[in-house]
N, C-alpha and C. Protein backbone atom coordinates (compact mmCIF):
# COMPACT_ATOMS: atom_id res chain seq x y z
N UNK A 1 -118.97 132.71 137.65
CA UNK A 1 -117.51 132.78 137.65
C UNK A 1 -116.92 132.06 138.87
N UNK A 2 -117.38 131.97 139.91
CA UNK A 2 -116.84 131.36 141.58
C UNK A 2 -117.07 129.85 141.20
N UNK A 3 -117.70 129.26 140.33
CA UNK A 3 -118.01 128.18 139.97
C UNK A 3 -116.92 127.69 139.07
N UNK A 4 -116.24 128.64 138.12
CA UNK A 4 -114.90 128.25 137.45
C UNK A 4 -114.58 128.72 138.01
N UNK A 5 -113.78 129.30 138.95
CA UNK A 5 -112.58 129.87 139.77
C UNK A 5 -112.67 128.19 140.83
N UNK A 6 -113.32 127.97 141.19
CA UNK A 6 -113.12 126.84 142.19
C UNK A 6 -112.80 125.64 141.58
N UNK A 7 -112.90 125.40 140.05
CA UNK A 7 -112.90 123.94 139.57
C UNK A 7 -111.41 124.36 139.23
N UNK A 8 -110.79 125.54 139.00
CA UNK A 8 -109.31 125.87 138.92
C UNK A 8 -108.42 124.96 139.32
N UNK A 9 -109.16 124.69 140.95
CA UNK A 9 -108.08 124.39 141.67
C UNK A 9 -108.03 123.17 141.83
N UNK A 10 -108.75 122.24 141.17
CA UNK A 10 -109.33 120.70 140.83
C UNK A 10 -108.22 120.49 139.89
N UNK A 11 -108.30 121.21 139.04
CA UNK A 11 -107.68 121.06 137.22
C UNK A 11 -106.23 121.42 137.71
N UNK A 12 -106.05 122.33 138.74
CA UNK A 12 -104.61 122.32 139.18
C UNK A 12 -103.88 121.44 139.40
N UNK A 13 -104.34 120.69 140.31
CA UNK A 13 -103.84 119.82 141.09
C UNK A 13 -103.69 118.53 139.83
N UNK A 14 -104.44 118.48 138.87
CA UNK A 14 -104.71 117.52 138.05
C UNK A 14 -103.08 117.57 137.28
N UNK A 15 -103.14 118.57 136.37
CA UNK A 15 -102.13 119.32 135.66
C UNK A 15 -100.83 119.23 136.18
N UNK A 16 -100.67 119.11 137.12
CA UNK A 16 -99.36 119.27 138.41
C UNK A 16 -99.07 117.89 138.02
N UNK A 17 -100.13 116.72 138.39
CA UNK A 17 -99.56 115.34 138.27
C UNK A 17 -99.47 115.00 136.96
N UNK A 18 -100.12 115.42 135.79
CA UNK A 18 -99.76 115.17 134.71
C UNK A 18 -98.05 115.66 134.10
N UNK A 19 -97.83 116.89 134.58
CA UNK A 19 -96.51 117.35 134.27
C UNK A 19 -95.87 116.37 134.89
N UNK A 20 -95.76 116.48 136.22
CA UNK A 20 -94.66 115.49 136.92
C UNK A 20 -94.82 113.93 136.37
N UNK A 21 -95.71 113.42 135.99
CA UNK A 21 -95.96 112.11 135.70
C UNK A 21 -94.70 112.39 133.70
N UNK A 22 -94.94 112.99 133.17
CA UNK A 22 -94.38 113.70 131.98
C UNK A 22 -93.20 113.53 132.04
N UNK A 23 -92.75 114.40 133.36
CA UNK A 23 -91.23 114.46 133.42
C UNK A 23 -90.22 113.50 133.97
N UNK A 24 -91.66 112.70 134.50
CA UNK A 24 -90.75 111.46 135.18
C UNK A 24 -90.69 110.08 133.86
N UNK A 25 -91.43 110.26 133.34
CA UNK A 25 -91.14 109.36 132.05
C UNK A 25 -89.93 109.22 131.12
N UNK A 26 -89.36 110.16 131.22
CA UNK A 26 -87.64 110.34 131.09
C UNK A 26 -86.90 109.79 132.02
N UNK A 27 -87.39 108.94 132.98
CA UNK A 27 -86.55 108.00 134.37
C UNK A 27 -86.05 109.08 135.27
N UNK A 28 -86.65 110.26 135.22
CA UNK A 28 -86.39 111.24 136.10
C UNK A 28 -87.08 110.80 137.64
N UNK A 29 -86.60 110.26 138.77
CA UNK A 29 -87.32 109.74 139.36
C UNK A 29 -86.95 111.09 140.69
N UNK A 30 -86.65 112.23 141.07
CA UNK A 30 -86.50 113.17 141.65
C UNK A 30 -87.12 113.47 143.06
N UNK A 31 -88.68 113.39 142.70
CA UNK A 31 -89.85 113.73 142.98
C UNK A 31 -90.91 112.68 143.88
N UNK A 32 -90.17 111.08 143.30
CA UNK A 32 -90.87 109.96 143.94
C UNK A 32 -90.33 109.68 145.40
N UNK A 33 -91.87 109.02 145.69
CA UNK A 33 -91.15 108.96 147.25
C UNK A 33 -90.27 107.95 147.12
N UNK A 34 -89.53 107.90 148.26
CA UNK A 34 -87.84 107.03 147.98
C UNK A 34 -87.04 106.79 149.64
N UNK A 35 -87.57 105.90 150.50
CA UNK A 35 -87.60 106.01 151.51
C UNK A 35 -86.05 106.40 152.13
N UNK A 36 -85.26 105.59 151.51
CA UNK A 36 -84.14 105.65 151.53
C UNK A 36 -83.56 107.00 151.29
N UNK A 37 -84.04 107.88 150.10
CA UNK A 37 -83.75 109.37 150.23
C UNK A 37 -84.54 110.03 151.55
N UNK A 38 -85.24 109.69 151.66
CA UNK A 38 -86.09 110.36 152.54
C UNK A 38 -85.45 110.59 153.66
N UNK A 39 -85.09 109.57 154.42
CA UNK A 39 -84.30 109.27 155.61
C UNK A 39 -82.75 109.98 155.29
N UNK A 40 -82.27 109.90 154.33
CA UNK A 40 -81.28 110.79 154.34
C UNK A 40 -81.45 112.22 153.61
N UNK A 41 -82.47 112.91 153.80
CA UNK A 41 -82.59 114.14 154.03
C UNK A 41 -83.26 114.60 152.98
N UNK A 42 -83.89 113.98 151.84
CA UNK A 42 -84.48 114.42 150.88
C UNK A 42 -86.53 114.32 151.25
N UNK A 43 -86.30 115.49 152.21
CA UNK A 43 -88.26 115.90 153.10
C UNK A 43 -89.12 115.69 151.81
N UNK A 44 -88.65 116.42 150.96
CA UNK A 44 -90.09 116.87 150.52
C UNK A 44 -90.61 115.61 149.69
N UNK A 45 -89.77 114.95 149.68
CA UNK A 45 -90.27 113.53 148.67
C UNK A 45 -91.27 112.94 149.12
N UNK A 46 -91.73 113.14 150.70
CA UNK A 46 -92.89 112.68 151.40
C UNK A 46 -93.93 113.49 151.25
N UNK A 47 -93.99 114.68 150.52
CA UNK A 47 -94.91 115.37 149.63
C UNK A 47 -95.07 115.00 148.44
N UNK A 48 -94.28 115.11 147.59
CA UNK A 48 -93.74 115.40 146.05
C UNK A 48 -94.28 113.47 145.51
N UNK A 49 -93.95 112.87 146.36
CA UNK A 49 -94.03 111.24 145.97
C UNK A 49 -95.64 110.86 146.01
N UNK A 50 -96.33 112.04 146.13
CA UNK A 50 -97.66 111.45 146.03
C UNK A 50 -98.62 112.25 144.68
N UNK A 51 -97.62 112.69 143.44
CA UNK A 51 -98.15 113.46 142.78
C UNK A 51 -97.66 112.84 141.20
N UNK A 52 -96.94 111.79 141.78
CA UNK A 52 -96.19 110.82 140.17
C UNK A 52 -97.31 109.90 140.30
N UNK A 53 -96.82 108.79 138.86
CA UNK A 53 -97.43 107.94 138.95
C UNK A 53 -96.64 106.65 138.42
N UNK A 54 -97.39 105.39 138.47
CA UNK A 54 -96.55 104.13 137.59
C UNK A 54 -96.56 104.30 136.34
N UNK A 55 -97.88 104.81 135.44
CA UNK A 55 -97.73 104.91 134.44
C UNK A 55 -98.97 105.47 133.55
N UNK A 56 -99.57 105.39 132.05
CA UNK A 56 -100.71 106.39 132.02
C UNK A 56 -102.18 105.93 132.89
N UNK A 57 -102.41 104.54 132.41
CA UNK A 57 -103.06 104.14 133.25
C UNK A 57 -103.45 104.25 134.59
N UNK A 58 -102.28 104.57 135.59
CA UNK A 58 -102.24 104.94 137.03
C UNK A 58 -103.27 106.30 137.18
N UNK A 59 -102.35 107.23 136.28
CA UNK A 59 -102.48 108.63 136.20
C UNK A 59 -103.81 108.66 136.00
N UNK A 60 -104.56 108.24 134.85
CA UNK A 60 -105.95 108.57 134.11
C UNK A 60 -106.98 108.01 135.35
N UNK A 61 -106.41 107.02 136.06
CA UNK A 61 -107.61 106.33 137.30
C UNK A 61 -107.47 107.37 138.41
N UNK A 62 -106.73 107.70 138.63
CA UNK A 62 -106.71 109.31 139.98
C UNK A 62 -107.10 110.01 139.09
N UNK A 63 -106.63 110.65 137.96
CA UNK A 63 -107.54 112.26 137.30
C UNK A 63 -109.06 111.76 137.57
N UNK A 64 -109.25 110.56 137.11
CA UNK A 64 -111.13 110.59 136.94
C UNK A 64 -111.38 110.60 138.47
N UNK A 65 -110.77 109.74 139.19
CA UNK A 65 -111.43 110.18 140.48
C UNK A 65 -111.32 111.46 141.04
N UNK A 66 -110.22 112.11 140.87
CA UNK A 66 -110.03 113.85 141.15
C UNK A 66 -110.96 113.88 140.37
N UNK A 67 -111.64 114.41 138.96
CA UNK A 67 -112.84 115.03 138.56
C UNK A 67 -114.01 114.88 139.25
N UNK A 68 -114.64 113.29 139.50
CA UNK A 68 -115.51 112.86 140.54
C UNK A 68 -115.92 113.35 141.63
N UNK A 69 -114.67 113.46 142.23
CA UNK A 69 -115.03 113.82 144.23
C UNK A 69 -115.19 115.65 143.39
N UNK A 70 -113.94 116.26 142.40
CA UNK A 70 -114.60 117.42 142.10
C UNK A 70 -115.69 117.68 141.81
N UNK A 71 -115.98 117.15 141.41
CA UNK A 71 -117.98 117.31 141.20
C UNK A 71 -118.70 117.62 142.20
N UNK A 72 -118.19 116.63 143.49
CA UNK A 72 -119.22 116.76 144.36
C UNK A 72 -118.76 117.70 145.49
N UNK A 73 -117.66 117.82 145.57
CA UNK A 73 -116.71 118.62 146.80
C UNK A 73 -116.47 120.33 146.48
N UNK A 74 -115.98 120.39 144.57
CA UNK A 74 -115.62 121.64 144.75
C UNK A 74 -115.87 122.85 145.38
N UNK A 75 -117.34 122.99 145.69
CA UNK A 75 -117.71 124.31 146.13
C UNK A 75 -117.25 124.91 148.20
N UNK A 76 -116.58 123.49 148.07
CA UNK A 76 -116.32 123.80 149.91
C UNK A 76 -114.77 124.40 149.98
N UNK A 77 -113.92 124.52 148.90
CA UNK A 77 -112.61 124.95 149.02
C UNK A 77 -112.36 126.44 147.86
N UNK A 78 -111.99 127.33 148.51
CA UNK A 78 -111.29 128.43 147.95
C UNK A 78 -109.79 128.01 147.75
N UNK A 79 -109.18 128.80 146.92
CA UNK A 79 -108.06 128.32 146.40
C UNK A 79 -106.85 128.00 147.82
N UNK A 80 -106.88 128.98 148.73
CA UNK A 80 -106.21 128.86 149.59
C UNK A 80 -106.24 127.64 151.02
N UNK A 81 -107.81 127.42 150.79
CA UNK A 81 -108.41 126.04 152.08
C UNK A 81 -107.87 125.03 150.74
N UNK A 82 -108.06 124.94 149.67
CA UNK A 82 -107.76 123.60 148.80
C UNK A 82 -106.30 123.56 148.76
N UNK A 83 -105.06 124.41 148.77
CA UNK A 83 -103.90 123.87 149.00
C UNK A 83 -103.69 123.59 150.25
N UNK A 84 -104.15 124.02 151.05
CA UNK A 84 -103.71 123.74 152.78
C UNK A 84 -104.31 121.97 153.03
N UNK A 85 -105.34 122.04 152.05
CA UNK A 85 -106.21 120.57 152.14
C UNK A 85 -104.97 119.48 151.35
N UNK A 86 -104.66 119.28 150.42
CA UNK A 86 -103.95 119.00 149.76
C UNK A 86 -102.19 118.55 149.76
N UNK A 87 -101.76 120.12 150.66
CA UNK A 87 -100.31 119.88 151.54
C UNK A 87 -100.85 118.96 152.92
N UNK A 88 -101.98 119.16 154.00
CA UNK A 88 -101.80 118.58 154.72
C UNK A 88 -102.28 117.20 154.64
N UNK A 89 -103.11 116.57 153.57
CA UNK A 89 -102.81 115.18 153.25
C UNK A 89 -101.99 114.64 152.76
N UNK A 90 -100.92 115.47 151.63
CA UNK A 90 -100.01 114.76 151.46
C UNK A 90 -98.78 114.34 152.34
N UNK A 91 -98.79 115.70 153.75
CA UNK A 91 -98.06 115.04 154.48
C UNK A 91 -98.74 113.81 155.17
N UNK A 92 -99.27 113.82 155.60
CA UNK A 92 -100.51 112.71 156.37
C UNK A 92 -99.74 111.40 155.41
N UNK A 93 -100.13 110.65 154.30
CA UNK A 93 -100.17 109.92 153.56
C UNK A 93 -98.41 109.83 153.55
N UNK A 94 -97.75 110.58 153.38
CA UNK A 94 -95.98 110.45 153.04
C UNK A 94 -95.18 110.26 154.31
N UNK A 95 -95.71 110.55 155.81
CA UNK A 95 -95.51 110.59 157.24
C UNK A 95 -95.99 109.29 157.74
N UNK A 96 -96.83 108.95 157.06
CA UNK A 96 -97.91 107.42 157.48
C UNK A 96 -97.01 106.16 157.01
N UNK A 97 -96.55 106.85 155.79
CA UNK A 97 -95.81 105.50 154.96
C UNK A 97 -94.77 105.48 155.67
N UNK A 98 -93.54 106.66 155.99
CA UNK A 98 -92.45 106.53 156.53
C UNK A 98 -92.19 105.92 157.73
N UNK A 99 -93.37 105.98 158.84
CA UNK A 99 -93.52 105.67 160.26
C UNK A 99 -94.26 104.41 160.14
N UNK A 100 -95.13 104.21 159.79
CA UNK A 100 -96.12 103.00 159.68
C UNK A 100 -95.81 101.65 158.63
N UNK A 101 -94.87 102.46 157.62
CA UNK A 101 -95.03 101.31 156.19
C UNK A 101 -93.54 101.02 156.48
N UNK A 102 -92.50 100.48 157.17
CA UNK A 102 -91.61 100.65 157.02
C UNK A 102 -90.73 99.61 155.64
N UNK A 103 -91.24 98.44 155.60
CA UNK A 103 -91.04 97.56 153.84
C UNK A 103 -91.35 98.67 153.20
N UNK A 104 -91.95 99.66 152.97
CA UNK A 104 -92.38 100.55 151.39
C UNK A 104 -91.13 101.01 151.24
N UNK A 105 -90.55 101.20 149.90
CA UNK A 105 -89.10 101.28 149.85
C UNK A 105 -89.87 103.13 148.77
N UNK A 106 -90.28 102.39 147.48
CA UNK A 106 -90.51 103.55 147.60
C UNK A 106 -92.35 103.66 146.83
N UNK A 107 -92.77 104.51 146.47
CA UNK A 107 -94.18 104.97 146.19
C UNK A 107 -94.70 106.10 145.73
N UNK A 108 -96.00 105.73 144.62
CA UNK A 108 -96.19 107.09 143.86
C UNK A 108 -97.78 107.31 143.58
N UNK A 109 -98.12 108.33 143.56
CA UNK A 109 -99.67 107.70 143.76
C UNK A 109 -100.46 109.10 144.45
N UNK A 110 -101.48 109.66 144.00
CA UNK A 110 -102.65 110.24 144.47
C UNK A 110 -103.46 109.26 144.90
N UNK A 111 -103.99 107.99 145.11
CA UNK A 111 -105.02 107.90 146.08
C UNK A 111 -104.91 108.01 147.16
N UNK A 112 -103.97 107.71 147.95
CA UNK A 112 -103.91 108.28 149.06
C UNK A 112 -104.53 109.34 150.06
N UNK A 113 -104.05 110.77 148.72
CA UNK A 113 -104.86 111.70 148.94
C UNK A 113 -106.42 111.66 148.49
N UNK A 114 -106.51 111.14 147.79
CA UNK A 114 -108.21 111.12 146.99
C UNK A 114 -108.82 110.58 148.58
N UNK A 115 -108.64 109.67 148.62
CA UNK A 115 -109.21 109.27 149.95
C UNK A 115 -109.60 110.16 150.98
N UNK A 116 -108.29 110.86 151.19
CA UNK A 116 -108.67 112.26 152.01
C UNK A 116 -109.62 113.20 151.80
N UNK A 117 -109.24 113.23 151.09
CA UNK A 117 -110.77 114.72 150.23
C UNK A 117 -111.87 114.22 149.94
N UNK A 118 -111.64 112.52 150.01
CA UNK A 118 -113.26 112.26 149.64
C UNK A 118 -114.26 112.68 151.08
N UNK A 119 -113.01 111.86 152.25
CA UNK A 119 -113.46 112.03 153.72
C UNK A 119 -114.09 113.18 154.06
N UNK A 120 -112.89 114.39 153.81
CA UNK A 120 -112.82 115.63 154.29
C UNK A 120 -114.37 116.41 154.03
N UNK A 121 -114.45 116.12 152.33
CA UNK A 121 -115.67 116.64 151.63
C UNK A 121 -117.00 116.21 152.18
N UNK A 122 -116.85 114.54 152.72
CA UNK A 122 -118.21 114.25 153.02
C UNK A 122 -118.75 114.09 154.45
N UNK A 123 -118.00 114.81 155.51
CA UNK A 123 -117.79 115.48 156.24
C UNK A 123 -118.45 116.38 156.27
N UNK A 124 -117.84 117.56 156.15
CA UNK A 124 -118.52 118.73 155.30
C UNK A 124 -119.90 118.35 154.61
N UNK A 125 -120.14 117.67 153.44
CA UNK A 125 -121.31 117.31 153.17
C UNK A 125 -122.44 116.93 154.31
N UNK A 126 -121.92 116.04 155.50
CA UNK A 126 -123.01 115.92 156.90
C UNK A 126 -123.13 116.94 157.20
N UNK A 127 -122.10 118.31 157.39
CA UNK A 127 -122.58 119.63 157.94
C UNK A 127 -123.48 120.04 157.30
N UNK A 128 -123.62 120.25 156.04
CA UNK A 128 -124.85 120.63 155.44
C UNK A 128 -125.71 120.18 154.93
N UNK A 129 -126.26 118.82 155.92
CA UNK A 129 -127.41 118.42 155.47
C UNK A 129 -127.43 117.25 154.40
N UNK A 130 -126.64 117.65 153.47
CA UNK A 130 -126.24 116.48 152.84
C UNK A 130 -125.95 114.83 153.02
N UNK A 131 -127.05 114.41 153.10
CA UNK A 131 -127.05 112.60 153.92
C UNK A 131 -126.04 112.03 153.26
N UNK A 132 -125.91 111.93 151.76
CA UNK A 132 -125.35 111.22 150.78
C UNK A 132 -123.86 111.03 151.52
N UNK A 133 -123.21 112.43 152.21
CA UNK A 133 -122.39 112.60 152.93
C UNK A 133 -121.98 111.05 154.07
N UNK A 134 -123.01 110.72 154.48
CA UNK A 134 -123.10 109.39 155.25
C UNK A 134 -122.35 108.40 154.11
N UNK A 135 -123.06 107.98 153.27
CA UNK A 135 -122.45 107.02 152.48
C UNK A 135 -121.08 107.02 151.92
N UNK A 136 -120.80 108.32 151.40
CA UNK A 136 -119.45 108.25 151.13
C UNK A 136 -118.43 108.40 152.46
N UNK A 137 -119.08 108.56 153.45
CA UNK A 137 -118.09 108.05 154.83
C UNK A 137 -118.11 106.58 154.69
N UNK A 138 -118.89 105.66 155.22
CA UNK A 138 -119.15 104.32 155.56
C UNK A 138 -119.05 103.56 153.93
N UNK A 139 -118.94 104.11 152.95
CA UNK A 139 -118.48 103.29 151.80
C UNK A 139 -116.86 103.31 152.16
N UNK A 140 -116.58 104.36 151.96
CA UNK A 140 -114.95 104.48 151.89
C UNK A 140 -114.20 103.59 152.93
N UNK A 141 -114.88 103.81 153.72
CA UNK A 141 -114.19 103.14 155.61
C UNK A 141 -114.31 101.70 154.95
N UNK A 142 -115.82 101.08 154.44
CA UNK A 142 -116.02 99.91 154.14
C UNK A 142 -114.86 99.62 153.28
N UNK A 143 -114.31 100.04 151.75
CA UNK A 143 -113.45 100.34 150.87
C UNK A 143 -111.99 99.54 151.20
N UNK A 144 -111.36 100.94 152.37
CA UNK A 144 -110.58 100.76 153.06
C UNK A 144 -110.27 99.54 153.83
N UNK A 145 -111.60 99.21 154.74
CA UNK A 145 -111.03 98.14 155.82
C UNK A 145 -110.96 97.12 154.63
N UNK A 146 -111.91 97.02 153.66
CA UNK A 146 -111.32 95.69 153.31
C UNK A 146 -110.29 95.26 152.12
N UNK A 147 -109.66 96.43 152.26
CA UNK A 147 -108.14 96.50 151.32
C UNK A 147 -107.53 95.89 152.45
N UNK A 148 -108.05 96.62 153.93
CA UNK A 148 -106.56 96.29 154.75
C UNK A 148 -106.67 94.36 155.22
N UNK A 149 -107.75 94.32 155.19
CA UNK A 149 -108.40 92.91 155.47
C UNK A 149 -107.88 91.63 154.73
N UNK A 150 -107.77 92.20 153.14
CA UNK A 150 -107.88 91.36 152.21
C UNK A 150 -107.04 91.03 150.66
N UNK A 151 -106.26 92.62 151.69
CA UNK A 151 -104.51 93.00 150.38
C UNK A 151 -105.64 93.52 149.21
N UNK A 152 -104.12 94.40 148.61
CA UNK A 152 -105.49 94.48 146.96
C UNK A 152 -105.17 94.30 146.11
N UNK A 153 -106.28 94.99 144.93
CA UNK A 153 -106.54 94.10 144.49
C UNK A 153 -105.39 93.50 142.97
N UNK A 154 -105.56 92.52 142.80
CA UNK A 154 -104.65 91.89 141.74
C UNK A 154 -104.84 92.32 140.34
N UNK A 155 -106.18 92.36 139.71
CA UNK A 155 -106.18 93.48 138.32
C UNK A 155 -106.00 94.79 138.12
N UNK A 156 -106.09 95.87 139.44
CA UNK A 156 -105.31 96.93 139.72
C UNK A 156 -103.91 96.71 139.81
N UNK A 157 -103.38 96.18 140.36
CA UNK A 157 -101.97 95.92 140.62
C UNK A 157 -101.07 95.62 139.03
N UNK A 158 -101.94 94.70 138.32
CA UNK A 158 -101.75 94.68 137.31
C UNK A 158 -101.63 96.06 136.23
N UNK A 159 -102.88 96.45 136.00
CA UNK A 159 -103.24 97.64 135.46
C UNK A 159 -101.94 98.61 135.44
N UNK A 160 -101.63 98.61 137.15
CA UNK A 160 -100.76 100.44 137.27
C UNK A 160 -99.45 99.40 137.23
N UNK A 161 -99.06 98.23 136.82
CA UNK A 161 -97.82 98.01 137.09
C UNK A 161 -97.13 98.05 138.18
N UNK A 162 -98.21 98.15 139.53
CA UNK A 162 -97.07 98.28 140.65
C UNK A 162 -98.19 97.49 141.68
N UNK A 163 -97.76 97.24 143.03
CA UNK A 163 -98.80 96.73 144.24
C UNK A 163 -98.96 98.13 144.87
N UNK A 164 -100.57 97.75 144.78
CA UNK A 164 -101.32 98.73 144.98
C UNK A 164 -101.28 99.27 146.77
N UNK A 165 -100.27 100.30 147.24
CA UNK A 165 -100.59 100.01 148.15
C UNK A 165 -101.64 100.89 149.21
N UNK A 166 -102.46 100.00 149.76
CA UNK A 166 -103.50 100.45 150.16
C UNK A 166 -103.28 101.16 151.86
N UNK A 167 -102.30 100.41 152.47
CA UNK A 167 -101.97 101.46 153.69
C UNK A 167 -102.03 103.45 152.93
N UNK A 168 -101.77 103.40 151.58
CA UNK A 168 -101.57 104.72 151.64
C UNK A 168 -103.06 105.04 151.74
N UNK A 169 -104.16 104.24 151.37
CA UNK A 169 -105.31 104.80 151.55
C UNK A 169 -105.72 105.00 152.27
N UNK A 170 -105.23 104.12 153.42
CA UNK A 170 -105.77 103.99 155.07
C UNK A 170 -104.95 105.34 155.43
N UNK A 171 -103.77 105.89 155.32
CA UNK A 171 -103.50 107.02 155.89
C UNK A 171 -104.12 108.00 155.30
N UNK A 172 -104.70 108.11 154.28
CA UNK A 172 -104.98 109.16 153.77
C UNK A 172 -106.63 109.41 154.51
N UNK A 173 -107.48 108.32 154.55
CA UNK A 173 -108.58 108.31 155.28
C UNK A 173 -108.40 108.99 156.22
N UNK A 174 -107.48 108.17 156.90
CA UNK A 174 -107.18 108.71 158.75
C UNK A 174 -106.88 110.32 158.95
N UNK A 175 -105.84 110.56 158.17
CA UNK A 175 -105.79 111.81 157.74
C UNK A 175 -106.79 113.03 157.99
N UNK A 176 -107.58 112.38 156.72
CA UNK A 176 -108.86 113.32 156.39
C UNK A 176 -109.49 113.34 157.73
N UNK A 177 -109.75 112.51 158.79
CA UNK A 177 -110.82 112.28 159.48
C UNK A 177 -110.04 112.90 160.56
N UNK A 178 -109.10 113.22 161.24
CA UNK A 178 -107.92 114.26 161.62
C UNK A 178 -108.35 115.84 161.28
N UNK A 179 -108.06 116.06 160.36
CA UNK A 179 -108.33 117.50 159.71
C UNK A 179 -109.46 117.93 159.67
N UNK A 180 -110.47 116.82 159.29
CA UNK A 180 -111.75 117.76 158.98
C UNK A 180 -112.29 118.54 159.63
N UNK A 181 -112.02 118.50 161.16
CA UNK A 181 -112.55 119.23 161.59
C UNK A 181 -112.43 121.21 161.21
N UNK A 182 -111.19 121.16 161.06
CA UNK A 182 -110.65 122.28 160.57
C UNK A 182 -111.56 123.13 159.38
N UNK A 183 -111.54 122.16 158.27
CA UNK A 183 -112.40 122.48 157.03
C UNK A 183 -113.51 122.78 157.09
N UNK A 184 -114.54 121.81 158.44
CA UNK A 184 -115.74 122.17 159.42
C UNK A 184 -115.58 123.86 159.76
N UNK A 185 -114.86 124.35 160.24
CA UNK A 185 -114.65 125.22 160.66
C UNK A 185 -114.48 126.40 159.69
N UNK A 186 -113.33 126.04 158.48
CA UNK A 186 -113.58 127.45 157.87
C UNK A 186 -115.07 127.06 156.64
N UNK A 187 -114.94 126.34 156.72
CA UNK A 187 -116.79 126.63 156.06
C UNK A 187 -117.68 127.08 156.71
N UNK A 188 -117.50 127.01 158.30
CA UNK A 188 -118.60 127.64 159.05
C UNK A 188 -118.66 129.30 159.13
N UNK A 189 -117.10 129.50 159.14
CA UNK A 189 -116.22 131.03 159.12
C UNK A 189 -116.96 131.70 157.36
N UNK A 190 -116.94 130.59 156.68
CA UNK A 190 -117.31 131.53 154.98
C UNK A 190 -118.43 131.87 155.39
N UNK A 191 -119.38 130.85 155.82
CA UNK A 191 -121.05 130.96 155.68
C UNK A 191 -121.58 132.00 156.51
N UNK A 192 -120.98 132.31 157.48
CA UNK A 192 -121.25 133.26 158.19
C UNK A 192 -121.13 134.85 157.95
């Protein structure tokens, strides 16, 4: 049962962007980040703007990677460490764009966060032994630098209908690699 109680919160987070992706298909754009709202007082869009998408295509390439890293990550988050994981990358990633991206007008998108949790998880994965943990650090970093190196890529960009932007991945990395220590910590607090 702790084995479905934890993939809950995978399928949550999944479900969340499928609704909002749903409701924004009616040109309901509320929820997207929107720098211009942002700056005039609409906060949470630097949350909320990382849970839409461009379109199904967008959406279906983050769910599979949310299932993925779920595969390999779920068992390190209880429902309450996986929203705290989750709110504090999305601020990370929506704080990164506002301060760092200042051209991003506006943006929609879970990788950002995927990035994070991949970090966070394989992290965690070096704590326990888990080598594989190595690779999905130094792949991702590899990943990353050479989005930032080399812009990205043009049949993605295509695909989701929008430019892909990859600073959100780089914050979301950075992010993760910020926090983890934390997640280090209450996994050490469960195991004990």
């Amino acid at each position: 049962m702790l084995i479905q109680q934890r993939w809950l919160n995978w399928l949550f987070l999944g479900l969340l962007c499928l609704i909002i992706y749903t409701v924004s298909a009616s040109n309901i754009t509320a929820l997207d980040y929107n720098r211009e709202l942002i700056i005039n007082g609409e906060y949470w869009r630097l949350i909320s703007g990382n849970f839409n998408h461009t379109n199904i295509y967008h959406l279906l390439l983050n769910l599979t990677a949310l299932a993925v890293i779920g595969g390999l990550h779920y068992r390190y988050y209880n429902s309450a460490a996986y929203a705290s994981l989750i709110l504090l990358l999305s601020i990370g990633v929506g704080v990164g764009i506002l301060w760092l991206s200042p051209s991003t007008q506006l943006y929609v998108g879970l990788s950002g966060i995927l990035h994070g949790i991949i970090i966070v998880g394989a992290i965690l994965d070096v704590t326990k032994r888990y080598y594989s943990g190595y690779v999905l650090i130094i792949g991702t970093i590899i990943k990353v630098l050479n989005e930032q190196l080399f812009n990205s890529p043009v049949a993605m960009s295509q695909l989701i209908e929008a430019k892909v932007l990859t600073e959100a991945h780089l914050y979301g990395l950075v992010t993760g690699l910020i926090i983890a220590p934390l997640f280090v910590y209450l996994n050490k607090k469960k195991s004990a």
